[in-house]
PDB file of N, CA and C in Angstrom:
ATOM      1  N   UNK A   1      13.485  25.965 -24.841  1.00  0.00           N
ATOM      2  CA  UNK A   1      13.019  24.647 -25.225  1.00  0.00           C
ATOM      3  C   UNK A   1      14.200  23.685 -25.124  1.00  0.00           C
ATOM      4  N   UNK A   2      13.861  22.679 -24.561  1.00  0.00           N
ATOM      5  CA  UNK A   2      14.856  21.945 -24.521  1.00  0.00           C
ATOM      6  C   UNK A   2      15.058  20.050 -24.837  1.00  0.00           C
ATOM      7  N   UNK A   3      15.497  19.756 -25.577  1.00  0.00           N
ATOM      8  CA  UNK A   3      15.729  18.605 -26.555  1.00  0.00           C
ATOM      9  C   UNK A   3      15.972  17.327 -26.021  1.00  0.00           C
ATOM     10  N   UNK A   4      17.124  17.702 -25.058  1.00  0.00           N
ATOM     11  CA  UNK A   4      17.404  16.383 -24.075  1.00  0.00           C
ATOM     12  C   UNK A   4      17.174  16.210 -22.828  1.00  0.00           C
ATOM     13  N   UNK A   5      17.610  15.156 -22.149  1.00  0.00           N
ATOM     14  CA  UNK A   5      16.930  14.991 -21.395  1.00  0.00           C
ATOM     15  C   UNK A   5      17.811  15.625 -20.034  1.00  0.00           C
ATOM     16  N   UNK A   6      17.320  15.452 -19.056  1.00  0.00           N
ATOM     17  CA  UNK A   6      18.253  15.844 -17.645  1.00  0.00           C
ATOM     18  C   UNK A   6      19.633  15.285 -17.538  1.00  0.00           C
ATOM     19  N   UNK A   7      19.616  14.035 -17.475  1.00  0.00           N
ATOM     20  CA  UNK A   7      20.863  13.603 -17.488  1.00  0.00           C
ATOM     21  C   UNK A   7      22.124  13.221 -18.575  1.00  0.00           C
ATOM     22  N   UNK A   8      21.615  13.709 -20.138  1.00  0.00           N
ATOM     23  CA  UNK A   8      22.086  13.520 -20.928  1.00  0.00           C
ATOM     24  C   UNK A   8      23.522  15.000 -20.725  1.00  0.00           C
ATOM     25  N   UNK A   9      24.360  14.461 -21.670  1.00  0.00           N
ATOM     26  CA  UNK A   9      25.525  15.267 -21.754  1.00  0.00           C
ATOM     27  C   UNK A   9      25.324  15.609 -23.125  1.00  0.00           C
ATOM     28  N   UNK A  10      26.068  17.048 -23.590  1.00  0.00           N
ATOM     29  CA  UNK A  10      25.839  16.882 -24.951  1.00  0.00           C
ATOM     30  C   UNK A  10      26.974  16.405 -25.789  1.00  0.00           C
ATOM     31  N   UNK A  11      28.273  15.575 -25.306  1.00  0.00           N
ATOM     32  CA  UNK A  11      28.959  14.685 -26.021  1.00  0.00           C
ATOM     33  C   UNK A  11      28.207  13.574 -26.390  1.00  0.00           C
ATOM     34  N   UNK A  12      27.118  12.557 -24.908  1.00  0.00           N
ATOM     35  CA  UNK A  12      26.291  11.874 -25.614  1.00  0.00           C
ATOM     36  C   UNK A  12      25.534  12.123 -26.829  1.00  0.00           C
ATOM     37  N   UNK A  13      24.803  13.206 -26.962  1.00  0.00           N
ATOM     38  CA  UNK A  13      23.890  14.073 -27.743  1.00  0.00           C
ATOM     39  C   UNK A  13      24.535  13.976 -29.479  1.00  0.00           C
ATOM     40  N   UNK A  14      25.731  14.196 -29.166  1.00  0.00           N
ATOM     41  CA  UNK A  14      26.713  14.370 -30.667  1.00  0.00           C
ATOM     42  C   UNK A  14      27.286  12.619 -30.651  1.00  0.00           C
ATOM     43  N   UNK A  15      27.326  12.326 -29.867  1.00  0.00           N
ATOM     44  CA  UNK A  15      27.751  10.522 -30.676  1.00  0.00           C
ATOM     45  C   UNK A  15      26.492  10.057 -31.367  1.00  0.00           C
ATOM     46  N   UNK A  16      25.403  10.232 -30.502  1.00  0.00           N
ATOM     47  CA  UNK A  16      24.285   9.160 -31.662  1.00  0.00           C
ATOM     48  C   UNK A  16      23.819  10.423 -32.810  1.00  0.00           C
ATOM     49  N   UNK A  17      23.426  11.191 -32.859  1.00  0.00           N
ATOM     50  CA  UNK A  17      23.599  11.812 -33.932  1.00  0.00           C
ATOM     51  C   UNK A  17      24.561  11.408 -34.836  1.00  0.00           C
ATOM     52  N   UNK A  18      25.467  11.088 -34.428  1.00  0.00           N
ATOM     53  CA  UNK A  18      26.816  11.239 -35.462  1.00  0.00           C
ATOM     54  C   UNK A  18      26.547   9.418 -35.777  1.00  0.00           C
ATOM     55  N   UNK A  19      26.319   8.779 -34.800  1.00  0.00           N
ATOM     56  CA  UNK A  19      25.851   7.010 -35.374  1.00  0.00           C
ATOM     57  C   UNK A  19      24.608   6.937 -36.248  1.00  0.00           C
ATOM     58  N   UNK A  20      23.972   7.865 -35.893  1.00  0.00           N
ATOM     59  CA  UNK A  20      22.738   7.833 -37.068  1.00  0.00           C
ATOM     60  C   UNK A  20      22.873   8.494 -38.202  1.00  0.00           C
ATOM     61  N   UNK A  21      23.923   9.337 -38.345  1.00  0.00           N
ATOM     62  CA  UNK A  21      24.356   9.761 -39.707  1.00  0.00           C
ATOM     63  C   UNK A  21      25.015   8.968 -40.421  1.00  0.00           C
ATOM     64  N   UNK A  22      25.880   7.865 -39.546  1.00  0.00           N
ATOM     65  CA  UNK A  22      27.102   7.128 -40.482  1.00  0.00           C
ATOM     66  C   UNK A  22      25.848   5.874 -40.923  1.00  0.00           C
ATOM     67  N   UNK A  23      25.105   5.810 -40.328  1.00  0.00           N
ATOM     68  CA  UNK A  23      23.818   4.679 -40.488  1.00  0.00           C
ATOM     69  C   UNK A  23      23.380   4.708 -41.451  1.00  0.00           C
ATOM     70  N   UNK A  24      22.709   5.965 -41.987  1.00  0.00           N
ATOM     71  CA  UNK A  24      22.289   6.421 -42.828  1.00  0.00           C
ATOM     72  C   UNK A  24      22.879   6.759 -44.350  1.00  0.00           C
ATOM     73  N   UNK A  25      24.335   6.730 -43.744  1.00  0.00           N
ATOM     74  CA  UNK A  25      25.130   7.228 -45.017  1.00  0.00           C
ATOM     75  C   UNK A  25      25.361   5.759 -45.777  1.00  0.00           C
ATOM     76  N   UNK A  26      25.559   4.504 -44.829  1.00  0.00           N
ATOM     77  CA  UNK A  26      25.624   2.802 -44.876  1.00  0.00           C
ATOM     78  C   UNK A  26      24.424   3.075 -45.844  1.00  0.00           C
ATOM     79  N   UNK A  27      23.540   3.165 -45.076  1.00  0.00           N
ATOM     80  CA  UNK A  27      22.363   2.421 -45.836  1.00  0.00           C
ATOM     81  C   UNK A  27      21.912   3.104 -47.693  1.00  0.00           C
ATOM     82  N   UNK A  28      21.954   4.259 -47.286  1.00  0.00           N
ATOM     83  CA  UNK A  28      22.280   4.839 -48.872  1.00  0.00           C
ATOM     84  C   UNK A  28      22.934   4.624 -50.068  1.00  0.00           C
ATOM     85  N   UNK A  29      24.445   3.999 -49.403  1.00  0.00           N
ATOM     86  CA  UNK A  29      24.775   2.906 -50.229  1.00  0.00           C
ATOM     87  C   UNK A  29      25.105   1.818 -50.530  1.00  0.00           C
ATOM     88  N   UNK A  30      24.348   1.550 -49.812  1.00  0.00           N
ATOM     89  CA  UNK A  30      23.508  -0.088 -50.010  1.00  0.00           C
ATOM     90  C   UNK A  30      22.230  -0.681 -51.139  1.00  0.00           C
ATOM     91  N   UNK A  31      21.843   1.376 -51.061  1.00  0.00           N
ATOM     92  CA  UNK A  31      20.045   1.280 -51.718  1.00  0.00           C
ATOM     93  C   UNK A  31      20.864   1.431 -53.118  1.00  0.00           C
ATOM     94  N   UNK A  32      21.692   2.242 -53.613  1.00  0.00           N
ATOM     95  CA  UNK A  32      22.681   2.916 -54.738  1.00  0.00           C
ATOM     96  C   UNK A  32      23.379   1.399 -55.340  1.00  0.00           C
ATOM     97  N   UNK A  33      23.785   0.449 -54.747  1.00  0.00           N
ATOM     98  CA  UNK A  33      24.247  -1.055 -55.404  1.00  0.00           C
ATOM     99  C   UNK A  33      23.267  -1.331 -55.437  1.00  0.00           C
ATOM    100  N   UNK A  34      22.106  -1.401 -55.006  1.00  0.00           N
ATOM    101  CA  UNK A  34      21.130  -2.408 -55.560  1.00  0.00           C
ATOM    102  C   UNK A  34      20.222  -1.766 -56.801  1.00  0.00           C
ATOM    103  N   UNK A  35      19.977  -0.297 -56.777  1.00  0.00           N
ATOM    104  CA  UNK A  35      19.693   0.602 -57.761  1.00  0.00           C
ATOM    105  C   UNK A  35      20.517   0.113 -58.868  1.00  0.00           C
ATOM    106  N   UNK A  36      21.823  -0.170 -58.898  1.00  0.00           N
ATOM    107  CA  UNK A  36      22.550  -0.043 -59.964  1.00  0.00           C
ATOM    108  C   UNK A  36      22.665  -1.192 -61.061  1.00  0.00           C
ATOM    109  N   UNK A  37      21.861  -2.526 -60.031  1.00  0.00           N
ATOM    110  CA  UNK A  37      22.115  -3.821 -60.579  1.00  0.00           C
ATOM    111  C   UNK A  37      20.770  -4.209 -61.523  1.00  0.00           C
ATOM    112  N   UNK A  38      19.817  -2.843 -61.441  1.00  0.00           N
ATOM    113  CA  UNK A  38      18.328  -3.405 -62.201  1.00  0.00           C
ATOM    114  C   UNK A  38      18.864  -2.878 -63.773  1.00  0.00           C
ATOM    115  N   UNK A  39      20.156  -2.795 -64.070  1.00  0.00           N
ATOM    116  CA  UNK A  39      20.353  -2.563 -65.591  1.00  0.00           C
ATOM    117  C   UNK A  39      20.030  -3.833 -66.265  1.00  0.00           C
ATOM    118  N   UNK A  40      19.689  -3.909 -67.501  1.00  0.00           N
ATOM    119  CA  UNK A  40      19.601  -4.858 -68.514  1.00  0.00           C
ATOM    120  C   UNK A  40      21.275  -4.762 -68.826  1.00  0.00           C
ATOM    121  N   UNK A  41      22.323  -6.078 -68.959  1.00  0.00           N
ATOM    122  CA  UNK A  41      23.358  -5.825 -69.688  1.00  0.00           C
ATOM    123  C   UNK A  41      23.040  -7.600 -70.222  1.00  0.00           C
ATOM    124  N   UNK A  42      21.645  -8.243 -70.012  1.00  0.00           N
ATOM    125  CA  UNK A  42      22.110  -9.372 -70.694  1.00  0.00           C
ATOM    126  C   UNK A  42      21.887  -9.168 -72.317  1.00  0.00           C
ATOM    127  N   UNK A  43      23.215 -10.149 -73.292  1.00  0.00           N
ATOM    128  CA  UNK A  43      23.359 -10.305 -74.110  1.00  0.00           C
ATOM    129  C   UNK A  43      21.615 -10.960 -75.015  1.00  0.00           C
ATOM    130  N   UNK A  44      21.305 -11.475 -74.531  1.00  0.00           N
ATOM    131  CA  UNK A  44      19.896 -12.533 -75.033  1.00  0.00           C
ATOM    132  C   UNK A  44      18.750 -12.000 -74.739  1.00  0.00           C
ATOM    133  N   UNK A  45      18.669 -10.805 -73.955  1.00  0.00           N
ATOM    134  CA  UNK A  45      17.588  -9.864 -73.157  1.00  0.00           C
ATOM    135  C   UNK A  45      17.425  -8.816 -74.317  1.00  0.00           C
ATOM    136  N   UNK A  46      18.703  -8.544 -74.337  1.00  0.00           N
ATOM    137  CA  UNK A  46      18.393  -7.126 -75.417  1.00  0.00           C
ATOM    138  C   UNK A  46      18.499  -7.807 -77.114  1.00  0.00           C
ATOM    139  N   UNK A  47      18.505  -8.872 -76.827  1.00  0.00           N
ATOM    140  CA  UNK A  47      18.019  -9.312 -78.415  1.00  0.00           C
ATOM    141  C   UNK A  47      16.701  -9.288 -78.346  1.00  0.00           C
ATOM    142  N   UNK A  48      15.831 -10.095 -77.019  1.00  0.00           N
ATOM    143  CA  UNK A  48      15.102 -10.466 -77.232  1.00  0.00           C
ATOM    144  C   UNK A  48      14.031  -9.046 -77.554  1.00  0.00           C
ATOM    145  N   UNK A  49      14.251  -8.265 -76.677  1.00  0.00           N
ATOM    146  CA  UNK A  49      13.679  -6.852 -76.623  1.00  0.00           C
ATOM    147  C   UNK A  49      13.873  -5.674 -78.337  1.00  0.00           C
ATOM    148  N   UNK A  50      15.187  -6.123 -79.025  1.00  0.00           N
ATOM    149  CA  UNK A  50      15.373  -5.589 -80.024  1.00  0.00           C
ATOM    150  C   UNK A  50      14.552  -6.186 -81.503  1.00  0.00           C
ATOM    151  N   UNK A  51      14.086  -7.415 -80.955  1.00  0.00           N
ATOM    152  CA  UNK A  51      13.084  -8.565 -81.941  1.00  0.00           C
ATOM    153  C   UNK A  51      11.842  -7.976 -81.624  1.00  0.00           C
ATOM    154  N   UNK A  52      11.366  -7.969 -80.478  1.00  0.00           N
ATOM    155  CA  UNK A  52      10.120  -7.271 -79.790  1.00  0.00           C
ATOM    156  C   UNK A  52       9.754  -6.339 -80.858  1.00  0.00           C
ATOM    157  N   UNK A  53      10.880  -5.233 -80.558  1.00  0.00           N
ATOM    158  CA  UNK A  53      10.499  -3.827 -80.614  1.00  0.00           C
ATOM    159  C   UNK A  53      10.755  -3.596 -82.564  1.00  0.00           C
ATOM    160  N   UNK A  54      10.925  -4.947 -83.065  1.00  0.00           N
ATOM    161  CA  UNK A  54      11.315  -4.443 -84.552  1.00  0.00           C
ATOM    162  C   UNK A  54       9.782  -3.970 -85.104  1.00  0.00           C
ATOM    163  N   UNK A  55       8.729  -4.672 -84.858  1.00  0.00           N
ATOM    164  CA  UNK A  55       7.801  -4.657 -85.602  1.00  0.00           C
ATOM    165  C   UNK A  55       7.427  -2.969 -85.304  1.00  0.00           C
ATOM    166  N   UNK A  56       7.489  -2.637 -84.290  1.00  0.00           N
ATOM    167  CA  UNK A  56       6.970  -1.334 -83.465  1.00  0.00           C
ATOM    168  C   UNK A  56       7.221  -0.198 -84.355  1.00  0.00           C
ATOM    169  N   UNK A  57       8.886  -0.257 -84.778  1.00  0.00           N
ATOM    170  CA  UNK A  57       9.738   0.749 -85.115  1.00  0.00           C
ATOM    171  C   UNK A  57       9.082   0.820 -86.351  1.00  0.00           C
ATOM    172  N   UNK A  58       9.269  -0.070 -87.515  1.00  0.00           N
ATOM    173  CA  UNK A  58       8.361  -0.662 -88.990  1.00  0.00           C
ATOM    174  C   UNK A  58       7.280   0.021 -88.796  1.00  0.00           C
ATOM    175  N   UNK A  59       6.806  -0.322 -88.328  1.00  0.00           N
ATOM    176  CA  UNK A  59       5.043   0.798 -88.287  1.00  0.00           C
ATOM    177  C   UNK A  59       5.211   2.310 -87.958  1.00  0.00           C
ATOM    178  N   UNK A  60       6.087   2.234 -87.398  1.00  0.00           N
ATOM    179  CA  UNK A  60       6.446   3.971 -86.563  1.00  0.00           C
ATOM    180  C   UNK A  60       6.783   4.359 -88.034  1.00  0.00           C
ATOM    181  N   UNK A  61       7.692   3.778 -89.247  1.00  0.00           N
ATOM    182  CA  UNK A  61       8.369   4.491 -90.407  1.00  0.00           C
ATOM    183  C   UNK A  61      10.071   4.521 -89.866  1.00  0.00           C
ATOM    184  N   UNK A  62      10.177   3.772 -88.928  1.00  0.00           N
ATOM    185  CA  UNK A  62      11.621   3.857 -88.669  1.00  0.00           C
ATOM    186  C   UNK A  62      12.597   2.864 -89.241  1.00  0.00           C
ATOM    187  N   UNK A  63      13.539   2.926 -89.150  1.00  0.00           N
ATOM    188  CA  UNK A  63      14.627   1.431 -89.731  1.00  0.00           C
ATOM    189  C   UNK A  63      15.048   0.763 -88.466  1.00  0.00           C
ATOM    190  N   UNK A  64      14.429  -0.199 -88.161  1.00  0.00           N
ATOM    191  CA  UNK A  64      14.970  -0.844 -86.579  1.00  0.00           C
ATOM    192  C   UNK A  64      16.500  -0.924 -87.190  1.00  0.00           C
TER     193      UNK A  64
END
């Protein structure tokens, strides 16, 4: 069975392989910074969410 084509070499064969790996490895972390930026670190967010969630906790029997 055979993969490439007639006139291909298999140094060609191993460069784009090897460009579609470094492509891939780019784009992974690219997806990993943008993954990383959906944290909550605002100051006024997690108040607002800690006001939210007081009544919740109170009924649960907890001490917000």
């Amino acid at each position: 069975m055979r993969f490439r084509r007639q006139g291909d070499s298999p140094a060609v064969v191993s460069r784009i392989i090897s460009r579609v790996l470094a492509f891939i490895a780019v784009l992974s972390l690219c997806v990993q910074g943008a993954a990383a930026q959906s944290v909550l670190r605002d100051a006024e967010t997690e108040a607002m969410f800690r006001e939210a969630s007081a009544p919740i906790f109170k009924a649960a029997g907890f001490n917000p």
